[in-house]
N, C-alpha and C. Protein backbone atom coordinates (compact mmCIF):
# COMPACT_ATOMS: atom_id res chain seq x y z
N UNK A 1 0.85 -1.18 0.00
CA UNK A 1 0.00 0.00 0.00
C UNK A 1 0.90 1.25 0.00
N UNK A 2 0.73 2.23 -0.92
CA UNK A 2 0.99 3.27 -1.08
C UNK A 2 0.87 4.44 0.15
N UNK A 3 1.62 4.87 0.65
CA UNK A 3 1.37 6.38 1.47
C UNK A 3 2.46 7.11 1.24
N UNK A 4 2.35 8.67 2.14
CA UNK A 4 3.12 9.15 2.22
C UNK A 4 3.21 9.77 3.55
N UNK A 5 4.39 10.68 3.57
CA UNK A 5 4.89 11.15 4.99
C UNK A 5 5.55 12.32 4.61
N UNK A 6 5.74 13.32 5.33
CA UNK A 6 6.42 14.21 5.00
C UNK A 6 6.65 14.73 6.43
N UNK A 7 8.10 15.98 6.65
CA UNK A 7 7.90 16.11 7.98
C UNK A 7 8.38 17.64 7.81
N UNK A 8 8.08 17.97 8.97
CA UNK A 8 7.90 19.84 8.98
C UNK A 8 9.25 20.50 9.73
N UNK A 9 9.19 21.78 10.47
CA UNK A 9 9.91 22.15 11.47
C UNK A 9 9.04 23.31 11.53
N UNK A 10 9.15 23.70 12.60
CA UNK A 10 7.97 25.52 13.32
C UNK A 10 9.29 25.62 14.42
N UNK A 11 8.48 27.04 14.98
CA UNK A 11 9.29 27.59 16.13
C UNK A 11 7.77 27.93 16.97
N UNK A 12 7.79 27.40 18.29
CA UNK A 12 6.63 27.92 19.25
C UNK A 12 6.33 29.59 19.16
N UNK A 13 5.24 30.18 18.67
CA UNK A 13 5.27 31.28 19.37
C UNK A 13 5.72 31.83 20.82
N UNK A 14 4.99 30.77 21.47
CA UNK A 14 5.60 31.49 23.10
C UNK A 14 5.47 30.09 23.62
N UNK A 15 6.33 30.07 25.02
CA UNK A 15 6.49 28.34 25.88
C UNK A 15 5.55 28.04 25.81
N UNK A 16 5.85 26.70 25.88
CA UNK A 16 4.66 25.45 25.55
C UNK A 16 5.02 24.85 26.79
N UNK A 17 3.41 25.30 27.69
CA UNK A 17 3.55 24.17 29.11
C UNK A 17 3.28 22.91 28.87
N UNK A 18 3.91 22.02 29.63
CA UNK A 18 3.80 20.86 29.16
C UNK A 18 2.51 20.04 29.53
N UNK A 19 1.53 20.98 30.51
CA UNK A 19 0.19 20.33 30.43
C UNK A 19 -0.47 20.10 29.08
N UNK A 20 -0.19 21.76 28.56
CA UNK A 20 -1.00 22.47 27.25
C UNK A 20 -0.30 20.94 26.27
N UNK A 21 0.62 20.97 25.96
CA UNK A 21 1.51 19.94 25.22
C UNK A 21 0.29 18.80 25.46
N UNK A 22 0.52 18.21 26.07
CA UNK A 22 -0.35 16.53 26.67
C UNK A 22 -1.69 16.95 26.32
N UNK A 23 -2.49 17.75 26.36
CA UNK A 23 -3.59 18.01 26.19
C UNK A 23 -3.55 17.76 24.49
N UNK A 24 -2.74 18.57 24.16
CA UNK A 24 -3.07 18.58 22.49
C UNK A 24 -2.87 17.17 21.54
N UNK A 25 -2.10 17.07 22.55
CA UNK A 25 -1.23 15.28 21.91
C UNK A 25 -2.31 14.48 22.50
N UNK A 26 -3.33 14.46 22.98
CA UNK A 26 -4.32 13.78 23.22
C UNK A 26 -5.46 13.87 22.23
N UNK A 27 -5.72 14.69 21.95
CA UNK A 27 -6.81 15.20 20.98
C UNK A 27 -5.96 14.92 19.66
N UNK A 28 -5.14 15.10 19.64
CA UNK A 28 -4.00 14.47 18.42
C UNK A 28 -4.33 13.11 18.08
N UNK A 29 -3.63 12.28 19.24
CA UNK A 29 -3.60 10.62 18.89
C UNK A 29 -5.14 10.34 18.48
N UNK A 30 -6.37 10.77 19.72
CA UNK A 30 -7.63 10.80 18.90
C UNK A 30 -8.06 10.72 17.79
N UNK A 31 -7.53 11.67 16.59
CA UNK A 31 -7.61 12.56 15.31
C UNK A 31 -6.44 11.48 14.58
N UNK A 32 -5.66 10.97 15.08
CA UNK A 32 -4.88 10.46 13.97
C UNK A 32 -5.02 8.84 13.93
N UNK A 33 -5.74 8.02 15.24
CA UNK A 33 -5.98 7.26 15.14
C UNK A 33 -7.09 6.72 14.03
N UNK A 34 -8.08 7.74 14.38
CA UNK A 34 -9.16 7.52 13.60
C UNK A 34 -8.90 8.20 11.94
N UNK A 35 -7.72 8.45 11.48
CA UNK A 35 -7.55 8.65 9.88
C UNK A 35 -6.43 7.89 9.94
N UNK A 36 -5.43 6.65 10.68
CA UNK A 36 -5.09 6.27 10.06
C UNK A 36 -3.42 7.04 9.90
N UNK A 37 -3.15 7.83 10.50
CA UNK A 37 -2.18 8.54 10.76
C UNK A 37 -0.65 8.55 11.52
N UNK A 38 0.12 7.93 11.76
CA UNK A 38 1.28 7.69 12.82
C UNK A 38 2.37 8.80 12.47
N UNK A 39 3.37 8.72 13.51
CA UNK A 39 4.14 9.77 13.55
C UNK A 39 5.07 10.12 14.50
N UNK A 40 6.04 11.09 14.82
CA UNK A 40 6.79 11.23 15.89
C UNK A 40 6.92 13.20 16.20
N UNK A 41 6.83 13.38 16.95
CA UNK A 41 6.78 14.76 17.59
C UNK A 41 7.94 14.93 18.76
N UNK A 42 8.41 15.80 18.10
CA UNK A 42 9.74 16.10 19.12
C UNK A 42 9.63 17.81 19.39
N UNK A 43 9.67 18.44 20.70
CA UNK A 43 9.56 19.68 20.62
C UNK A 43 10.85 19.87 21.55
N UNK A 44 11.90 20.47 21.30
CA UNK A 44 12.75 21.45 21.90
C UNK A 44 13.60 22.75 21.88
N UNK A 45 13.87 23.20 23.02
CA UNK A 45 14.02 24.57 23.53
C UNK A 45 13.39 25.54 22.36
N UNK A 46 11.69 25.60 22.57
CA UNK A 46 11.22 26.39 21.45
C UNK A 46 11.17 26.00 20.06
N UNK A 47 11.49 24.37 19.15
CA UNK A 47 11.50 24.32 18.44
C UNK A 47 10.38 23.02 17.93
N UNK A 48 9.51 23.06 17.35
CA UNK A 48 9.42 21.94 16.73
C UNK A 48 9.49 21.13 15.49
N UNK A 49 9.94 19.36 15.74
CA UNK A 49 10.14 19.07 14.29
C UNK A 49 8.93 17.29 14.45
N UNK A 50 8.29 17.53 13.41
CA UNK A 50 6.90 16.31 13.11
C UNK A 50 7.38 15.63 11.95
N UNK A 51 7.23 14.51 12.14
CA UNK A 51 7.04 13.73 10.72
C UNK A 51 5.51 12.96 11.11
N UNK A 52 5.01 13.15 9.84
CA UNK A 52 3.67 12.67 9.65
C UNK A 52 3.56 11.28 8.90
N UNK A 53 2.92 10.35 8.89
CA UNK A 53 3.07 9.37 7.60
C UNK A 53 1.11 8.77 7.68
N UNK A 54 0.84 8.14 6.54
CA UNK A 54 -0.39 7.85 6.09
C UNK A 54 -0.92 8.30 4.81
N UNK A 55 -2.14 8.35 4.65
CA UNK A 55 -2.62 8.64 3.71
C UNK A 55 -3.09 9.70 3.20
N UNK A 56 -2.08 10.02 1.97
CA UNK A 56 -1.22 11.62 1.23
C UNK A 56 -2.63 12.69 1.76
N UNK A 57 -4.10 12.67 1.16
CA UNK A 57 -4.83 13.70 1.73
C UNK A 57 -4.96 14.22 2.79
N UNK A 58 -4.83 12.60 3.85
CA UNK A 58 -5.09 13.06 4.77
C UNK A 58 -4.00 13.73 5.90
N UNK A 59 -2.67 13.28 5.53
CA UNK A 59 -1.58 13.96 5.84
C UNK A 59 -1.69 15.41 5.35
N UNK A 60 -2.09 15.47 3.83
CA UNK A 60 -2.15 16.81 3.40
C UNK A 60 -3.07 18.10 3.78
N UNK A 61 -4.15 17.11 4.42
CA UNK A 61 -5.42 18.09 5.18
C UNK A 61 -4.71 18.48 6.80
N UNK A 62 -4.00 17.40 7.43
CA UNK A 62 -3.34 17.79 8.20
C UNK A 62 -2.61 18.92 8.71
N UNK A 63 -1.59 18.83 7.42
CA UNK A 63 -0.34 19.67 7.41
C UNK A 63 -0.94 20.96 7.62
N UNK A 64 -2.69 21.04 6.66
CA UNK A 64 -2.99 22.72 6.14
C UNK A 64 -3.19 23.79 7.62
N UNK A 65 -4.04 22.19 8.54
CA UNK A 65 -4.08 23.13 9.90
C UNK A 65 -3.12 23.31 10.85
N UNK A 66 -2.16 22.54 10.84
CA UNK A 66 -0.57 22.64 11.36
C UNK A 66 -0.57 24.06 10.51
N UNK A 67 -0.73 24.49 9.63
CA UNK A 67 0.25 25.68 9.05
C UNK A 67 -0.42 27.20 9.81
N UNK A 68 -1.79 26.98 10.26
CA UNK A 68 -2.60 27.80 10.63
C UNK A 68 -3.06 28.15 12.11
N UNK A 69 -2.31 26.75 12.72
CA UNK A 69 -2.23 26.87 14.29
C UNK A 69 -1.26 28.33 15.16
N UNK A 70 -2.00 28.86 15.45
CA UNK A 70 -1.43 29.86 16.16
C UNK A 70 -0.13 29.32 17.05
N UNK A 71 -0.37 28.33 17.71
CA UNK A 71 0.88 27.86 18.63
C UNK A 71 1.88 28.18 18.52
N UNK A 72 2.62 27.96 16.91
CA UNK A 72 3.54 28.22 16.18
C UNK A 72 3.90 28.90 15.05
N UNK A 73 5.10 29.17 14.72
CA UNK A 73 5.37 29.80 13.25
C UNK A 73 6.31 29.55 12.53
N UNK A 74 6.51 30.16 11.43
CA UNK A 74 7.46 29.41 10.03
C UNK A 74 7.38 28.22 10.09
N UNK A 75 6.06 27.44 9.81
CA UNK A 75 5.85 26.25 9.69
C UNK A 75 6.40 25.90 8.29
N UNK A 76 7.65 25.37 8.07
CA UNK A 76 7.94 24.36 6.71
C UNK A 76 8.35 23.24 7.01
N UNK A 77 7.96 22.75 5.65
CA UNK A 77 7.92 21.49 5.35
C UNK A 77 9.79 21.31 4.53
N UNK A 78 10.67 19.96 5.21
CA UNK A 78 11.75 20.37 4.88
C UNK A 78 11.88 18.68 4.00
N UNK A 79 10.73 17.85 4.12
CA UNK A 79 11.28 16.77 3.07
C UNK A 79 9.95 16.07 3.17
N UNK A 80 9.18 15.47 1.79
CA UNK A 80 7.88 14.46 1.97
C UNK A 80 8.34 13.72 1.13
N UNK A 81 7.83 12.15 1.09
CA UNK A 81 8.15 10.91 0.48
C UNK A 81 6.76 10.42 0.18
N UNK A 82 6.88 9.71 -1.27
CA UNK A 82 5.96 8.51 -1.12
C UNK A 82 6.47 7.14 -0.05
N UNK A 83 5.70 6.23 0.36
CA UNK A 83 6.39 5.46 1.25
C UNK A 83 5.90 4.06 0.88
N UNK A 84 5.80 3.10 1.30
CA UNK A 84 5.31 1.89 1.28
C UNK A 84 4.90 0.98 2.73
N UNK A 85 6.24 1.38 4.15
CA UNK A 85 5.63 1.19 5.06
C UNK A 85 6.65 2.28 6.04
N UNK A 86 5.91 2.51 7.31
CA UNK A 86 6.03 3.51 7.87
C UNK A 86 7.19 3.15 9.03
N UNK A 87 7.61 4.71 9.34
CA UNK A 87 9.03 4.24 10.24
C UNK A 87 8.39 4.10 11.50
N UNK A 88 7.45 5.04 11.74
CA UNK A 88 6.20 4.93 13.19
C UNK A 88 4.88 3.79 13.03
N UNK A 89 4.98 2.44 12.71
CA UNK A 89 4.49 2.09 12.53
C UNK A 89 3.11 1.79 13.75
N UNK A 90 3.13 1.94 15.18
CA UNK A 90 2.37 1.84 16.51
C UNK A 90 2.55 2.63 17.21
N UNK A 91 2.84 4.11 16.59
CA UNK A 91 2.81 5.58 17.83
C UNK A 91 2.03 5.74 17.03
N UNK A 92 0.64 6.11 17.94
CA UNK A 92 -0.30 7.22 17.38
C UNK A 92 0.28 8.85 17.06
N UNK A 93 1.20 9.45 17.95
CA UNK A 93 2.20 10.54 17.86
C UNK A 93 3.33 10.29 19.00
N UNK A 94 4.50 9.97 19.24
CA UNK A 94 5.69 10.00 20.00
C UNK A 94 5.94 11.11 20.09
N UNK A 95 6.20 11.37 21.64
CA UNK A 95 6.14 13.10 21.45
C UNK A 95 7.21 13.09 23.32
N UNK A 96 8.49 13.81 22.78
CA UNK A 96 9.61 13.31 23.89
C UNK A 96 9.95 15.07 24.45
N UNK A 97 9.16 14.74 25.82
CA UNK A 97 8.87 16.40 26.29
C UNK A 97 10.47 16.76 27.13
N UNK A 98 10.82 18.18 27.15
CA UNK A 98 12.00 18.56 28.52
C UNK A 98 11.83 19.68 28.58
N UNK A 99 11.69 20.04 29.99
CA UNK A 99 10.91 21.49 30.36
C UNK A 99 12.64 21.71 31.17
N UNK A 100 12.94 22.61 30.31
CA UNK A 100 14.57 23.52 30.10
C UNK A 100 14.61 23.77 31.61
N UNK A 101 13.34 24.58 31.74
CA UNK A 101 13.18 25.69 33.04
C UNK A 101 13.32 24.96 34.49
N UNK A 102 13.29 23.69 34.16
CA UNK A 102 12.42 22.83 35.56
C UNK A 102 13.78 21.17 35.65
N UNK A 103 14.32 20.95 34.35
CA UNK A 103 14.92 20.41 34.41
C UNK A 103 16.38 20.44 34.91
N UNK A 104 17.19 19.47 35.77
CA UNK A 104 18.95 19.66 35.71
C UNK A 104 19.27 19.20 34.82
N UNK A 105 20.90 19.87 35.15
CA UNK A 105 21.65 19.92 33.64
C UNK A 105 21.64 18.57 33.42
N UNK A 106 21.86 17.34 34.41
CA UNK A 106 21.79 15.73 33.85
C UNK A 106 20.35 15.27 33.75
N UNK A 107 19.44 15.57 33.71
CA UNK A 107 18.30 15.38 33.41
C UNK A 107 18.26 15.99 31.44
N UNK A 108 18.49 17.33 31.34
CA UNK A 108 18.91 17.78 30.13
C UNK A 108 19.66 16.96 29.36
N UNK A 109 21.02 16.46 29.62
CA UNK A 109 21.68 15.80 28.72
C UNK A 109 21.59 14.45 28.41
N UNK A 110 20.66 13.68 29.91
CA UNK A 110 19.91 12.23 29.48
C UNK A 110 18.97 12.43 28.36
N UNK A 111 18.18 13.41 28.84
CA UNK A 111 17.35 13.68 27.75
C UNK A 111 17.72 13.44 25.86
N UNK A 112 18.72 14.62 26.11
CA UNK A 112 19.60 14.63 24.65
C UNK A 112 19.98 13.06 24.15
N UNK A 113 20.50 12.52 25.09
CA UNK A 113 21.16 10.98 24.81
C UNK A 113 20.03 10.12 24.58
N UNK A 114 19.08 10.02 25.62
CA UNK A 114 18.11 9.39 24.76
C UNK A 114 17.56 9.39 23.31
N UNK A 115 17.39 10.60 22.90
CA UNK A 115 16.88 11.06 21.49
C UNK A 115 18.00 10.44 20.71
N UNK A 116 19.18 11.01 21.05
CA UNK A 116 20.44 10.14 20.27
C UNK A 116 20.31 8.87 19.65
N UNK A 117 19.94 7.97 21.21
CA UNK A 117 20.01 6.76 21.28
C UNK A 117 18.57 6.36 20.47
N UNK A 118 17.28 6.98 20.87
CA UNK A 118 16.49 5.92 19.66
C UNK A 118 16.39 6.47 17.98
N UNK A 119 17.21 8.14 17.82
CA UNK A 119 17.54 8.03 16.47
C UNK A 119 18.16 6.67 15.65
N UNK A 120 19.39 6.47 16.58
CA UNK A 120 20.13 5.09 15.94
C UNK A 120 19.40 3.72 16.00
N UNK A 121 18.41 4.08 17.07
CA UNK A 121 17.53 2.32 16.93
C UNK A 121 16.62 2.21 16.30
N UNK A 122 15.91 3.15 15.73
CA UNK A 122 15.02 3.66 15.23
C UNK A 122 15.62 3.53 13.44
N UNK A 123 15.02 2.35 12.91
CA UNK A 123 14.89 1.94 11.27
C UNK A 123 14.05 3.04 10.31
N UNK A 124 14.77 4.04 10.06
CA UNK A 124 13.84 4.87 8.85
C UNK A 124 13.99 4.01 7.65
N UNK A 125 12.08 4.26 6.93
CA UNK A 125 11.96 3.65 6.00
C UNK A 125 11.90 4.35 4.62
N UNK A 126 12.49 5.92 4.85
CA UNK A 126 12.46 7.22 3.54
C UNK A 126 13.83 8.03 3.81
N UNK A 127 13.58 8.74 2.85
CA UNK A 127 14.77 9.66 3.08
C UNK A 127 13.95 10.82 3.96
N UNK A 128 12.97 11.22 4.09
CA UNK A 128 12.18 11.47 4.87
C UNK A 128 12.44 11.92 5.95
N UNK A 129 12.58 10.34 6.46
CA UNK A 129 12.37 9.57 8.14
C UNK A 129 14.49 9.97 8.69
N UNK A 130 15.03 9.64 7.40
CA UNK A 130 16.36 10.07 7.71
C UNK A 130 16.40 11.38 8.04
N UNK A 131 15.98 11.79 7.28
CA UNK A 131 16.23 13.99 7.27
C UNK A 131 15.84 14.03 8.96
N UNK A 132 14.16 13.56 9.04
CA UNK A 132 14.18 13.87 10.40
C UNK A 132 14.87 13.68 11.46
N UNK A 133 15.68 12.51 11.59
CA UNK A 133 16.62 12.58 12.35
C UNK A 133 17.48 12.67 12.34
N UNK A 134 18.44 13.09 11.26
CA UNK A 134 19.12 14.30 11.28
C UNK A 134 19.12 15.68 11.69
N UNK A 135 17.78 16.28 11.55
CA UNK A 135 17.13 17.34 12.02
C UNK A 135 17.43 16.85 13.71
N UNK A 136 16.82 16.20 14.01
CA UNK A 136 16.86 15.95 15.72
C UNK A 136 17.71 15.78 15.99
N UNK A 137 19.19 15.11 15.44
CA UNK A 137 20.61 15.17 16.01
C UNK A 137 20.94 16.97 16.12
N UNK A 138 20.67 17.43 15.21
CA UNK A 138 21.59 18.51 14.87
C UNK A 138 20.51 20.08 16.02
N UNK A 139 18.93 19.89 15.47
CA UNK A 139 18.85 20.47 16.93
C UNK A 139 19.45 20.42 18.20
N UNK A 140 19.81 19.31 18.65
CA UNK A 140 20.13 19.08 20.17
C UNK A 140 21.31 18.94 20.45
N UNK A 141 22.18 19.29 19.24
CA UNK A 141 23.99 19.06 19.37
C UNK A 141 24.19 20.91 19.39
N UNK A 142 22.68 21.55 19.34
CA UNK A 142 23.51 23.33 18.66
C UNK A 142 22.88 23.81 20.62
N UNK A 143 23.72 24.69 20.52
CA UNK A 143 24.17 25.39 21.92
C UNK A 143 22.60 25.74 22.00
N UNK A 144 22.28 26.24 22.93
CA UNK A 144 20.82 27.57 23.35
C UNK A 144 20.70 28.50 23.07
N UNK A 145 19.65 28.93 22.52
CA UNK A 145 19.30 30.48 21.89
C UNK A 145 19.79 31.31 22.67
């Protein structure tokens, strides 16, 4: 079966509490379960980067209100694929939170290492799914705004 995926990057307008976060990613997995939708959501220090995968409209109806959500801005899109099977194949959305403000510095850099660590365990099935984690190495290797 044919799909596609494509994945974005935004910058938060203003902090994202991490209640507000869980709330939305709830009403999310909701919305993407029921079209059929999987994916991974990574938000840090102010940045976010999504890869979407499923079926092209409905990814594409997706993306339109991602572009229109106030939350965020300079929503682009930095790579989409046709696919055949998906790199998120059983996350409704993976979504790996760290509240800067609240966290220590070894809490911070487990953090980082983790992401590290399931970039490399983590089988991308596009060039896509690669970009994105590339994108997520290279966010979390660059110093703080």
């Amino acid at each position: 079966m044919q799909m596609y995926t494509l994945t974005y990057e935004s910058t938060a307008t203003e902090e994202v509490q991490v209640t507000n976060m869980e709330e939305l990613l709830e009403k999310a997995r909701v919305n993407n379960q029921r079209n059929g939708i999987t994916g991974c959501l990574i938000y840090f220090q102010g940045g976010f980067v999504q890869l979407l995968e499923g079926d092209k409209k409905k990814i594409e109806a997706l993306y339109k209100k991602i572009k229109i959500d106030e939350r965020h801005k300079n929503v682009t899109i930095f790579s989409d694929d046709e696919i055949s099977e998906r790199t998120f194949p059983n996350w409704g959305m993976a979504y790996y939170p760290i509240d800067e403000k609240h966290a220590t510095k070894y809490e911070f850099e487990q953090f980082k290492r983790n992401l590290i660590m399931l970039s490399d365990l983590v089988e991308p099935t596009s060039t896509t799914a690669k970009l994105f984690w590339k994108k997520i190495k290279k966010l979390i290797s660059e110093p703080p705004l």
